[in-house]
Protein backbone atom coordinates (compact mmCIF):
# COMPACT_ATOMS: atom_id res chain seq x y z
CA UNK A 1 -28.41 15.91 19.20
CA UNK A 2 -28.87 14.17 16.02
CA UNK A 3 -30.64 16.39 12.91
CA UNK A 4 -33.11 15.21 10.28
CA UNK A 5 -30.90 14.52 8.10
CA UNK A 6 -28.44 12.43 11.02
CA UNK A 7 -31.40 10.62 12.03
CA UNK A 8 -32.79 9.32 8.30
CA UNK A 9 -29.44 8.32 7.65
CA UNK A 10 -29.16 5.91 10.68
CA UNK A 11 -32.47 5.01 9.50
CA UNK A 12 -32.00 3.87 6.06
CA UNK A 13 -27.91 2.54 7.07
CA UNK A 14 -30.87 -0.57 8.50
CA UNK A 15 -31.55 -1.49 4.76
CA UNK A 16 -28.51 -3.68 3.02
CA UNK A 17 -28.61 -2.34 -0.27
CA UNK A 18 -28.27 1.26 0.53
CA UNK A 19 -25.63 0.88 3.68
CA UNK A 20 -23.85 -1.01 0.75
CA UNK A 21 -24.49 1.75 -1.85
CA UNK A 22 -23.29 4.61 1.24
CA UNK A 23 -20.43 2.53 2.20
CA UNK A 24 -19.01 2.08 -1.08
CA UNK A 25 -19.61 5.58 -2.17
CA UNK A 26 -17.95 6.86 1.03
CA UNK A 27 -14.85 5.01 0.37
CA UNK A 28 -14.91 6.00 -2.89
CA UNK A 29 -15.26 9.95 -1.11
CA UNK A 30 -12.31 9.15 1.31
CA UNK A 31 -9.78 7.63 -1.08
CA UNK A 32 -10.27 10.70 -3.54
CA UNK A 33 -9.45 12.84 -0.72
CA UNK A 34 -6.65 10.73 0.11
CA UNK A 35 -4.76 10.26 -2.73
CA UNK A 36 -5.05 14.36 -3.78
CA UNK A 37 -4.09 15.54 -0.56
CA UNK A 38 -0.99 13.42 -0.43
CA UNK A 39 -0.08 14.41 -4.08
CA UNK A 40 -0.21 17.92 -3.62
CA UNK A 41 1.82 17.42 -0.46
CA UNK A 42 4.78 15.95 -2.28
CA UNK A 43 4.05 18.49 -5.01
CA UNK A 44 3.81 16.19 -8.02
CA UNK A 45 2.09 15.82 -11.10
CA UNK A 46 -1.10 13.39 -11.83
CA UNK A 47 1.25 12.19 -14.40
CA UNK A 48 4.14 11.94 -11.37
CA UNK A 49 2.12 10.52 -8.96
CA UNK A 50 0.65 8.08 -11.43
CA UNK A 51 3.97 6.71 -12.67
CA UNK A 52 5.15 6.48 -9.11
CA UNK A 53 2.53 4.45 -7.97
CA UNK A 54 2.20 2.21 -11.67
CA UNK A 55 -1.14 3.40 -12.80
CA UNK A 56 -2.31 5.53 -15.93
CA UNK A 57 -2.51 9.65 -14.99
CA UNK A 58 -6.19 8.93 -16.71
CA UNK A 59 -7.21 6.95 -14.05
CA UNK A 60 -5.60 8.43 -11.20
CA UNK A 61 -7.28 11.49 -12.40
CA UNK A 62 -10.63 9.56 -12.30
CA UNK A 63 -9.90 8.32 -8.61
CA UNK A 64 -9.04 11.46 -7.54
CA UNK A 65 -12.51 12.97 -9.02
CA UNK A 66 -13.84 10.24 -7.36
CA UNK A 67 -15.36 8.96 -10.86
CA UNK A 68 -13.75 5.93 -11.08
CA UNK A 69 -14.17 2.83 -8.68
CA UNK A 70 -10.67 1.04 -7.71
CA UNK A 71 -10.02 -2.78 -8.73
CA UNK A 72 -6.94 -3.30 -7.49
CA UNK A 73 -7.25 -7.09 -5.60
CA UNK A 74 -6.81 -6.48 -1.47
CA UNK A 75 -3.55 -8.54 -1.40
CA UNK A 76 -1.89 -6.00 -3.68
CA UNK A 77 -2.65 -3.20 -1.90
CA UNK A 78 0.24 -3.00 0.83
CA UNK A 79 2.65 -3.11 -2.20
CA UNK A 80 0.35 -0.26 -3.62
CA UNK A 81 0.76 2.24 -0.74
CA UNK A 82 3.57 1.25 0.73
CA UNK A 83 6.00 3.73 -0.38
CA UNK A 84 3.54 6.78 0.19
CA UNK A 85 2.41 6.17 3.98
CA UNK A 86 -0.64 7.88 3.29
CA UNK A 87 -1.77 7.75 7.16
């Protein structure tokens, strides 16, 4: 059984803009879980992890807040997550 809040969400996922909006915010949600999780797995650093993976500890910091919006191009991403095996 759906609630309220379950149903208005299906409801407005019907409108572009937003289920674009949601979407991207979601991923945004998921990748900052990501990328925290597996750092504190391999107990590292920001500034560790961030050298590892050949980005600033700044923004790294920002991804994992979920403040910042990654730009890397798709085609670079296997090379990007490759060596962690985040899955």
């Amino acid at each position: 059984m759906q609630t309220n809040a379950e149903s208005d969400l299906h409801e407005r996922l019907n409108d572009p803009v937003f289920a674009a909006e949601f979407g991207a915010e979601y991923a945004r949600a998921e990748l900052s879980l990501l990328l925290t999780k597996a750092r504190r797995e391999r107990k590292l650093t920001q500034e560790a992890m961030a050298g590892q993976l050949g980005i600033s500890q700044p923004y790294l910091a920002k991804l994992e807040s979920g403040e910042a919006n990654p730009t890397r191009p798709s085609d670079a991403l296997a090379g990007f997550w490759q060596p962690w095996d985040l899955r």
